[in-house]
PDB file of N, CA and C in Angstrom:
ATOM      1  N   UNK A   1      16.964  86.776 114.529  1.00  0.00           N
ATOM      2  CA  UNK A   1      17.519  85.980 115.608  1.00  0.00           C
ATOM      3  C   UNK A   1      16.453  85.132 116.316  1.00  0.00           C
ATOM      4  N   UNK A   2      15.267  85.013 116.182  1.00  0.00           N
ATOM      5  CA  UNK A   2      14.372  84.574 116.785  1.00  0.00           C
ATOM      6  C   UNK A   2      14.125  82.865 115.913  1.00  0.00           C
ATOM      7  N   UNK A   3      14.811  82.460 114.977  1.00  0.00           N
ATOM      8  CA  UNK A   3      15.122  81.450 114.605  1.00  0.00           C
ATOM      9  C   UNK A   3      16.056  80.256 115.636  1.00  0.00           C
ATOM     10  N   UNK A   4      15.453  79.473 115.636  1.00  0.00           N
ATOM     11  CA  UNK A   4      16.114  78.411 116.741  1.00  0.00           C
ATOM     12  C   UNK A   4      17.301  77.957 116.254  1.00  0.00           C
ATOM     13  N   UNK A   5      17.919  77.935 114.975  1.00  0.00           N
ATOM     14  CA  UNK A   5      18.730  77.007 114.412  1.00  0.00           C
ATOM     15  C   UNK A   5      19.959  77.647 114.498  1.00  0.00           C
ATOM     16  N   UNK A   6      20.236  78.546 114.974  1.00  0.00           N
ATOM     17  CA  UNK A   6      21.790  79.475 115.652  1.00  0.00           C
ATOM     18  C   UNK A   6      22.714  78.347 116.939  1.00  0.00           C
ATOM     19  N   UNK A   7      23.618  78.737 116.156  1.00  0.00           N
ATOM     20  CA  UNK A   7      24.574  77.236 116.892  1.00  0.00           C
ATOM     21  C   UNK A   7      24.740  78.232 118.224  1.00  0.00           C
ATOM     22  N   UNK A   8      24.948  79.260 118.583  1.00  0.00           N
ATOM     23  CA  UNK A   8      24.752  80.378 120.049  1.00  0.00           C
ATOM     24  C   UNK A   8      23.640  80.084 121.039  1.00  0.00           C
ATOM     25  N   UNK A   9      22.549  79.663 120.305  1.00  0.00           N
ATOM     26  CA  UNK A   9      21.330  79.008 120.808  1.00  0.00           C
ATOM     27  C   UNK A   9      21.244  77.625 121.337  1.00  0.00           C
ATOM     28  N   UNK A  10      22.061  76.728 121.310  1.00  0.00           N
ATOM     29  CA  UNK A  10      22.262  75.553 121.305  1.00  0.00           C
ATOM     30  C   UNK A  10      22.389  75.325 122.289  1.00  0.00           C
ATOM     31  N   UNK A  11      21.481  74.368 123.048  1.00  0.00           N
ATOM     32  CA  UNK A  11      21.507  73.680 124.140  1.00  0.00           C
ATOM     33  C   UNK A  11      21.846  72.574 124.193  1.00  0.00           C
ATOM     34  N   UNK A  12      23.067  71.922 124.821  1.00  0.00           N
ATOM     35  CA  UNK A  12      23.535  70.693 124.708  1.00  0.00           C
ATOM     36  C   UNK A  12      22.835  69.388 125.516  1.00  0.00           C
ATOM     37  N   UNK A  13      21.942  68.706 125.216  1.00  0.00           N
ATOM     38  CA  UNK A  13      21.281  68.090 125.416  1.00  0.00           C
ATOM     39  C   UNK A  13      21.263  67.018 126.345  1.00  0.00           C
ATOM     40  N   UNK A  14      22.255  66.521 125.763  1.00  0.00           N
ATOM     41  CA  UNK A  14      22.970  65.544 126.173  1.00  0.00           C
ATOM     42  C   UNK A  14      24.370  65.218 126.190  1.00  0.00           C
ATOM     43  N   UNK A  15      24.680  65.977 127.210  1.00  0.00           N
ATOM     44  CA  UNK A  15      26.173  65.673 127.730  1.00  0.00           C
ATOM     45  C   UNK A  15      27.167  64.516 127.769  1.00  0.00           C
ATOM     46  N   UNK A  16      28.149  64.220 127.290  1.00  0.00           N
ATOM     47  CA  UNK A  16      28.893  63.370 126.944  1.00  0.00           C
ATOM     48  C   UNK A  16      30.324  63.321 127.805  1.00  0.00           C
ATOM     49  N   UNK A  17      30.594  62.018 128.391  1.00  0.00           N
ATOM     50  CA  UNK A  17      31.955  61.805 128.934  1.00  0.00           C
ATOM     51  C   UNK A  17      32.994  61.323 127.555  1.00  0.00           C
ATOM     52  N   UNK A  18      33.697  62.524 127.101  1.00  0.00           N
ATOM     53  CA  UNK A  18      34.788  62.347 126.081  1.00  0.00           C
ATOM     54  C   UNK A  18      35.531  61.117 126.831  1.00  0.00           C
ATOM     55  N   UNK A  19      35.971  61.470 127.904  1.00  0.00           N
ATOM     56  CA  UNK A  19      37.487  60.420 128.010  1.00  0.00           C
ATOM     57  C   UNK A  19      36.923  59.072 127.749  1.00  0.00           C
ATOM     58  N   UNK A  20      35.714  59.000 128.687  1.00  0.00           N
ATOM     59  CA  UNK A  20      35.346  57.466 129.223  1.00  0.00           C
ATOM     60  C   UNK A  20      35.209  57.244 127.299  1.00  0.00           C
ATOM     61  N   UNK A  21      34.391  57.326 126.369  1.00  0.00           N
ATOM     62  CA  UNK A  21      34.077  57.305 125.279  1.00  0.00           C
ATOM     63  C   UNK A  21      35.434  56.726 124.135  1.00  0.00           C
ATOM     64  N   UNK A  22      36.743  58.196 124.964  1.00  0.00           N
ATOM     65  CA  UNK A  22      37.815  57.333 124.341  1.00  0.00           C
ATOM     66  C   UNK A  22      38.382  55.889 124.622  1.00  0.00           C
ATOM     67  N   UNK A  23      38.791  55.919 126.007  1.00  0.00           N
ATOM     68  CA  UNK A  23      39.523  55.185 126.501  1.00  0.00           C
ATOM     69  C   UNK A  23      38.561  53.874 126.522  1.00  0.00           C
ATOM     70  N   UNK A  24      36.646  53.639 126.396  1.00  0.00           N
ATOM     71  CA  UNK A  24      36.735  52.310 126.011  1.00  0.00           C
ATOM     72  C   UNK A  24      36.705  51.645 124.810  1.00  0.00           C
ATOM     73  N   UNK A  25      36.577  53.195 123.414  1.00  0.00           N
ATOM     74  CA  UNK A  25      37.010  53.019 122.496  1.00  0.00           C
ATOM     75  C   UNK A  25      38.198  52.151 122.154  1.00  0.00           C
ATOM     76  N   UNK A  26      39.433  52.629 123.367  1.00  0.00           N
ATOM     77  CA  UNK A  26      40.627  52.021 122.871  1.00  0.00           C
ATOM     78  C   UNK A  26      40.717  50.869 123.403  1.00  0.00           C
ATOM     79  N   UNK A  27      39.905  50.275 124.453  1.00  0.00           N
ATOM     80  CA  UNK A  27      40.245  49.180 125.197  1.00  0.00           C
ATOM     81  C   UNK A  27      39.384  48.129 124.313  1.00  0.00           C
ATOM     82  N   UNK A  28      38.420  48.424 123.963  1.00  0.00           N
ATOM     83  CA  UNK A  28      37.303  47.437 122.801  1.00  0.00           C
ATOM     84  C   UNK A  28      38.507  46.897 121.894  1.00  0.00           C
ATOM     85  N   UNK A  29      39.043  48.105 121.218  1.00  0.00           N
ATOM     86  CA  UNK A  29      40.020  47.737 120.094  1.00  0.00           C
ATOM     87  C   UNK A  29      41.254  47.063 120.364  1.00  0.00           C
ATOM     88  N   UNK A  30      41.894  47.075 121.581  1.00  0.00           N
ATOM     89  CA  UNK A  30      42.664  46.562 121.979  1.00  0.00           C
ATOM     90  C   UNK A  30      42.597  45.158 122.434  1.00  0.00           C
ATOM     91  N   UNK A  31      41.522  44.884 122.917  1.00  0.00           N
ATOM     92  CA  UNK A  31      41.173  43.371 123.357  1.00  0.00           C
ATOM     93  C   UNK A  31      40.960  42.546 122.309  1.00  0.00           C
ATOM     94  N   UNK A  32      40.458  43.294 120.875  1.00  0.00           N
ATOM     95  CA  UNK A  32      39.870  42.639 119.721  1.00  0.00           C
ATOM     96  C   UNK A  32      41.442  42.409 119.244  1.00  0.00           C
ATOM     97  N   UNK A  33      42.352  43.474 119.209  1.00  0.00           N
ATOM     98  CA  UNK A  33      43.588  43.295 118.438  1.00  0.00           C
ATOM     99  C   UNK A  33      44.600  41.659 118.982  1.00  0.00           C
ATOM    100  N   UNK A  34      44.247  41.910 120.243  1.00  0.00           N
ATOM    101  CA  UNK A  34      44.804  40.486 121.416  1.00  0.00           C
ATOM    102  C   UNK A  34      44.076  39.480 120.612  1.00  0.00           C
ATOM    103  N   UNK A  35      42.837  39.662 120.761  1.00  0.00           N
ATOM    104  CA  UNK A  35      42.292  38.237 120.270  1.00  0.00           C
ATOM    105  C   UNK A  35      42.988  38.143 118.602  1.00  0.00           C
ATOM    106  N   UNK A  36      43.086  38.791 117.980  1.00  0.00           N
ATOM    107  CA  UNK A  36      43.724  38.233 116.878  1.00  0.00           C
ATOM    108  C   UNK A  36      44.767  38.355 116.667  1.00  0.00           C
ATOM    109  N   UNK A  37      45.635  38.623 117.346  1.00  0.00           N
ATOM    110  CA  UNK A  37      47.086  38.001 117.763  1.00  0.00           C
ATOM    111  C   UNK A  37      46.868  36.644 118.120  1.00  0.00           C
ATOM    112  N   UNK A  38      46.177  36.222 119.252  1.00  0.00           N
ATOM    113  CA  UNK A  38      46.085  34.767 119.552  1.00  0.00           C
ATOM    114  C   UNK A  38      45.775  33.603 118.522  1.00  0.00           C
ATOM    115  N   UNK A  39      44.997  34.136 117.717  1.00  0.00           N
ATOM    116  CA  UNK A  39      44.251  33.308 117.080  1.00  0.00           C
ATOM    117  C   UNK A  39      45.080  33.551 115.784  1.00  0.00           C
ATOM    118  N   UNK A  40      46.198  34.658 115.446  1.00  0.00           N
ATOM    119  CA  UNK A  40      47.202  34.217 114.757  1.00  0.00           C
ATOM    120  C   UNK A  40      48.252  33.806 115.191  1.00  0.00           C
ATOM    121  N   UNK A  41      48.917  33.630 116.417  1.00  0.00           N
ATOM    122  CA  UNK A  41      49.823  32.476 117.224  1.00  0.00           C
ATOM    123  C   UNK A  41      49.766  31.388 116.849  1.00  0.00           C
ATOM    124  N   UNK A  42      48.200  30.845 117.234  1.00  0.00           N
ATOM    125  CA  UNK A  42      47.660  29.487 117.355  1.00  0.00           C
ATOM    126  C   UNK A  42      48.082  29.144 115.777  1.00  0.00           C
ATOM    127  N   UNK A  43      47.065  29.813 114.817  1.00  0.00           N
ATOM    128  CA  UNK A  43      47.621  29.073 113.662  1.00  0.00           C
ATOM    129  C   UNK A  43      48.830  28.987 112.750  1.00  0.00           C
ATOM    130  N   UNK A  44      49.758  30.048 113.388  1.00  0.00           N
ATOM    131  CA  UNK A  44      51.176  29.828 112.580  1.00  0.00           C
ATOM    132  C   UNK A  44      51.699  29.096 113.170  1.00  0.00           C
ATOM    133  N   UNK A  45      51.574  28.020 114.584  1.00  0.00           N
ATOM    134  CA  UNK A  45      51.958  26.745 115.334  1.00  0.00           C
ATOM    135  C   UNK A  45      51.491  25.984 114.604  1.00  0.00           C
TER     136      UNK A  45
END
């Protein structure tokens, strides 16, 4: 047990905001999806 590599041992280093991570995940993708809606509007006019 004196081996560091035990996932029990694991110190999380660096802490992470899941939501924020999702939600601008989804908003990136969502603004990109708008823009190419628009820019397929424009050219089926």
């Amino acid at each position: 047990m004196s081996d560091s590599n035990h996932p029990e041992m694991h110190v999380n280093e660096e802490p992470r905001n899941d939501f924020m991570d999702v939600s601008m995940g989804f908003a990136v993708f969502f603004i990109c999806m708008c823009v190419v809606a628009i820019i397929a509007t424009i050219v089926a006019m």
